[in-house]
C-alpha atoms as a PDB file:
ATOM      1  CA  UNK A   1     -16.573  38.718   4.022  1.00  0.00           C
ATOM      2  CA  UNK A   2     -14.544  39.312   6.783  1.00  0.00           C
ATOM      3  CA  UNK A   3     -11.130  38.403   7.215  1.00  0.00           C
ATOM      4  CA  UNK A   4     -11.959  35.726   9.642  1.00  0.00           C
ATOM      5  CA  UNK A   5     -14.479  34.083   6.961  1.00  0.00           C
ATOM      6  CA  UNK A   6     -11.078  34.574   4.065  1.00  0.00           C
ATOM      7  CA  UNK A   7      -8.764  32.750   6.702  1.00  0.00           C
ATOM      8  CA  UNK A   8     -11.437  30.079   7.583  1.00  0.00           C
ATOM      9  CA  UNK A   9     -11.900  28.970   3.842  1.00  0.00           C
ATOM     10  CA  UNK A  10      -8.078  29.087   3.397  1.00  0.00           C
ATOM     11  CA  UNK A  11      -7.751  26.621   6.278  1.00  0.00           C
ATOM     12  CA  UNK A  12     -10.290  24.144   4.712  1.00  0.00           C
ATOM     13  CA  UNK A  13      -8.916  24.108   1.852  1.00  0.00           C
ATOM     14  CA  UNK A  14      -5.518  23.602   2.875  1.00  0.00           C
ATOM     15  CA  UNK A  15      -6.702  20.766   5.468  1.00  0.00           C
ATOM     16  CA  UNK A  16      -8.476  19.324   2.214  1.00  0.00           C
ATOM     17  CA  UNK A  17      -4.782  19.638   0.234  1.00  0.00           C
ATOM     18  CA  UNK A  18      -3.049  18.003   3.736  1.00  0.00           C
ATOM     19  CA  UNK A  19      -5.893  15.039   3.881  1.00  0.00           C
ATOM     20  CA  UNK A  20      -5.434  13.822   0.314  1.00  0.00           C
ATOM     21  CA  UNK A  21      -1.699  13.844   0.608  1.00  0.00           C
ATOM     22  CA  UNK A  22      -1.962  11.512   4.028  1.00  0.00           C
ATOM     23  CA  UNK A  23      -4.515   9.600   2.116  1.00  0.00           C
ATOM     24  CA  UNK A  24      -2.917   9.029  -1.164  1.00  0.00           C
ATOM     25  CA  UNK A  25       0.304   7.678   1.241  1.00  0.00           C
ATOM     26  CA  UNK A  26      -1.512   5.822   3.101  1.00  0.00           C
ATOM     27  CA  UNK A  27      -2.761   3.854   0.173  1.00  0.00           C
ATOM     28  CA  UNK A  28       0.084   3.559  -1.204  1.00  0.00           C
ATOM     29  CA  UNK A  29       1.627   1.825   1.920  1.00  0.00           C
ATOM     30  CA  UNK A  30      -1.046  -0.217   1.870  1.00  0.00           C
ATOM     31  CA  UNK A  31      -0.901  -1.292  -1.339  1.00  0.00           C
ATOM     32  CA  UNK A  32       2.964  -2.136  -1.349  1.00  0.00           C
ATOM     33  CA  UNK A  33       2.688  -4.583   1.450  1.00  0.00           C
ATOM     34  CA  UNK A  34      -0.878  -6.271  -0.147  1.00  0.00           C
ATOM     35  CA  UNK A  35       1.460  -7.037  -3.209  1.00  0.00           C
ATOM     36  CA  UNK A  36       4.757  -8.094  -0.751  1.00  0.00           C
ATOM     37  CA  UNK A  37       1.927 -10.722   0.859  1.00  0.00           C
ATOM     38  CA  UNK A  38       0.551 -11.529  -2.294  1.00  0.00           C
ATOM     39  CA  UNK A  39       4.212 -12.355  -3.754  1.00  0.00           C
ATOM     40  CA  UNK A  40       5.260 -13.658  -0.570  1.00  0.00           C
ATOM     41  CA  UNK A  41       2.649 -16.656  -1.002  1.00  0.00           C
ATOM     42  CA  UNK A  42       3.314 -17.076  -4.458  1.00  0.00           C
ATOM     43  CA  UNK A  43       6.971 -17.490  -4.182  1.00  0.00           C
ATOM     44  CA  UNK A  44       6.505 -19.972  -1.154  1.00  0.00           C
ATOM     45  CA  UNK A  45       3.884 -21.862  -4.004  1.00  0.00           C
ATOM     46  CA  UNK A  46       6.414 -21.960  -6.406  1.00  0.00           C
ATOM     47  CA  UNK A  47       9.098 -23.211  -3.898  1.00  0.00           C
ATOM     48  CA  UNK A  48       7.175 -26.411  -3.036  1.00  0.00           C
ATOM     49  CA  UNK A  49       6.363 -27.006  -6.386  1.00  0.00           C
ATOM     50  CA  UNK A  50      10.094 -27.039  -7.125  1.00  0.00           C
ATOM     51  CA  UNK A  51      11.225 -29.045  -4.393  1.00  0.00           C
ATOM     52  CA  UNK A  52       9.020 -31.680  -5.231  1.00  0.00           C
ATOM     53  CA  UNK A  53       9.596 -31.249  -8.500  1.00  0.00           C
ATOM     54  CA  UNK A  54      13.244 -31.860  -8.850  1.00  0.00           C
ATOM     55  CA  UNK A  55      13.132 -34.334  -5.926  1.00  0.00           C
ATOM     56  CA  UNK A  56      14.766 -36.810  -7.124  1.00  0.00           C
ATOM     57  CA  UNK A  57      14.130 -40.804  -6.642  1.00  0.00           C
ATOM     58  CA  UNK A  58      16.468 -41.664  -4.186  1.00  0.00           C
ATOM     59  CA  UNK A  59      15.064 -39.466  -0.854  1.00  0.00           C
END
């Protein structure tokens, strides 16, 4: 092997190490602001159930 080849493979596998990293983030990010959207809807749900809930008889 020369020491081109060593440096080569070191690169990969660094660039592997880098990718995951950036990937795991990323899907982390993404899952954060699936669950704020998910809980966003849900709370607005639960809002209008209340509000017409505890209307009361005289509106």
């Amino acid at each position: 092997m020369t020491k081109g080849t060593i440096w080569t493979i070191l690169g990969v596998i660094v660039a592997v190490v880098i990718a995951w990293w950036l990937v795991s983030i990323l899907f982390s990010v993404l899952w954060f602001i699936a669950k704020l959207a998910i809980v966003v809807v849900v709370a607005i749900a639960v809002f209008a159930f209340m509000r017409t809930f505890f209307r009361g008889s005289d509106d």
